[in-house]
Protein backbone atom coordinates (compact mmCIF):
# COMPACT_ATOMS: atom_id res chain seq x y z
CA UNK A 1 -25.65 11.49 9.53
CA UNK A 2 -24.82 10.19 6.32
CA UNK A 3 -27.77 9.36 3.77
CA UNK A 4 -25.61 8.12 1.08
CA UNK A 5 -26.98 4.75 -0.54
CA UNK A 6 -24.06 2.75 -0.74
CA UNK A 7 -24.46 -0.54 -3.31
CA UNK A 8 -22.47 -3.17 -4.34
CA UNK A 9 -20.78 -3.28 -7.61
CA UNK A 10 -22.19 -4.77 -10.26
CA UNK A 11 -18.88 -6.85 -11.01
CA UNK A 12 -18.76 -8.41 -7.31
CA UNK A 13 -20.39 -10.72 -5.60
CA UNK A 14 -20.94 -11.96 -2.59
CA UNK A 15 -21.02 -15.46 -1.25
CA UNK A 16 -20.79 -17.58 2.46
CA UNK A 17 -18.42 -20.64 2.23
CA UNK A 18 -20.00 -22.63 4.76
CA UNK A 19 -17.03 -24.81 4.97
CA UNK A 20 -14.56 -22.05 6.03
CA UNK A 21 -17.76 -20.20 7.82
CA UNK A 22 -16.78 -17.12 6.33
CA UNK A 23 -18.33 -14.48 3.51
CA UNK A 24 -16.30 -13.90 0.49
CA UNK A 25 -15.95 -10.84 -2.37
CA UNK A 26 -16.11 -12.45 -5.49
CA UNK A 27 -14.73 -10.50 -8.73
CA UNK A 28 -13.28 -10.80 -11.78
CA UNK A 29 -9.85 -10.10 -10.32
CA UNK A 30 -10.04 -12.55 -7.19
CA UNK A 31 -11.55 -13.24 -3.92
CA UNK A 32 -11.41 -11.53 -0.61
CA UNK A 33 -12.26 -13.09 2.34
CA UNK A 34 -14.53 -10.71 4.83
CA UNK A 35 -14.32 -10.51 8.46
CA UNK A 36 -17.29 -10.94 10.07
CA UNK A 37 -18.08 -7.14 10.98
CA UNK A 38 -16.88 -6.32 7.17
CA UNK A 39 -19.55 -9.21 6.04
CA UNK A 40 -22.25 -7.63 7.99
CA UNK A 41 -21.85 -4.13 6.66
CA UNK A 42 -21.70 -4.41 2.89
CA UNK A 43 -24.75 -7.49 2.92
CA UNK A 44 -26.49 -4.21 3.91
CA UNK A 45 -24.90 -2.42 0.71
CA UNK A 46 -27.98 -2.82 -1.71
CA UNK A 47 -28.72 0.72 -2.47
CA UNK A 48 -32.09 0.60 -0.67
CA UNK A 49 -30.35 1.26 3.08
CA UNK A 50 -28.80 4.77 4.16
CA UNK A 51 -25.33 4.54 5.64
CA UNK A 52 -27.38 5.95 8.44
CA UNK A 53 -29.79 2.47 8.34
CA UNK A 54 -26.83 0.48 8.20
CA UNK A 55 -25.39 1.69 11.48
CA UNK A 56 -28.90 1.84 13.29
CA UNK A 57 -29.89 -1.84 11.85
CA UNK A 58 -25.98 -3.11 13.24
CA UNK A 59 -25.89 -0.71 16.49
CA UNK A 60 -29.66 -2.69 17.46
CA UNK A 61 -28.58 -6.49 16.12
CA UNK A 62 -25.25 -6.07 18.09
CA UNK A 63 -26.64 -4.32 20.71
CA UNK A 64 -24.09 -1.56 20.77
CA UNK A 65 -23.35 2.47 20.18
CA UNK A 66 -21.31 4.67 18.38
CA UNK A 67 -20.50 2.38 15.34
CA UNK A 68 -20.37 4.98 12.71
CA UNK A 69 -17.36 6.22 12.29
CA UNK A 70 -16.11 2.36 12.00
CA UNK A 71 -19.19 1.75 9.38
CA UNK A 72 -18.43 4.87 7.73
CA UNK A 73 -14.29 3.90 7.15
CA UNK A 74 -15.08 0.27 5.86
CA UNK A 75 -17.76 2.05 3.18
CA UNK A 76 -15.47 4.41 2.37
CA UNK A 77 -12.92 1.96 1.73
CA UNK A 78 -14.84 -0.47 0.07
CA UNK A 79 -15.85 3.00 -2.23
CA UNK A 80 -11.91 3.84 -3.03
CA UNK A 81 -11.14 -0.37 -4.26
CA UNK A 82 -14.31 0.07 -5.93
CA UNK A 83 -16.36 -2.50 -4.27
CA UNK A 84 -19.03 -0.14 -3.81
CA UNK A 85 -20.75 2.52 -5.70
């Protein structure tokens, strides 16, 4: 299981827009609007929580299994736009 400590850049943010109920990516270059599952997963990106945390803390909330590949592509892909470090 992957122990990597995945954190958010330091030139995003992230913030909820109550009125459209969704999170949002803030950066320099724009905003990206975060589905719900995508939201959950990178408000977990801190550097203090394992990949391996993430997916146990999510797998218990939602009660659900075998999350971790789908964890493991979004912080992967959030690593390549260089969202996360």
């Amino acid at each position: 299981m992957n122990t990597a400590l995945p954190l958010l850049s330091h030139h995003l943010r992230m913030r909820y827009e109550p009125v459209q109920s969704v999170w949002m990516l803030l950066s320099p270059e724009g905003v990206v609007q975060l589905n719900d599952s995508a939201a959950a997963i990178m408000r977990r990106c801190d550097g203090k929580h394992t990949v391996q945390a993430i997916v146990a803390e999510l797998e218990d909330l939602f009660n659900t299994e075998g999350i971790a590949s789908q964890v493991q592509s979004l912080i992967d892909e959030g690593t390549r736009r260089g969202w996360l470090v």
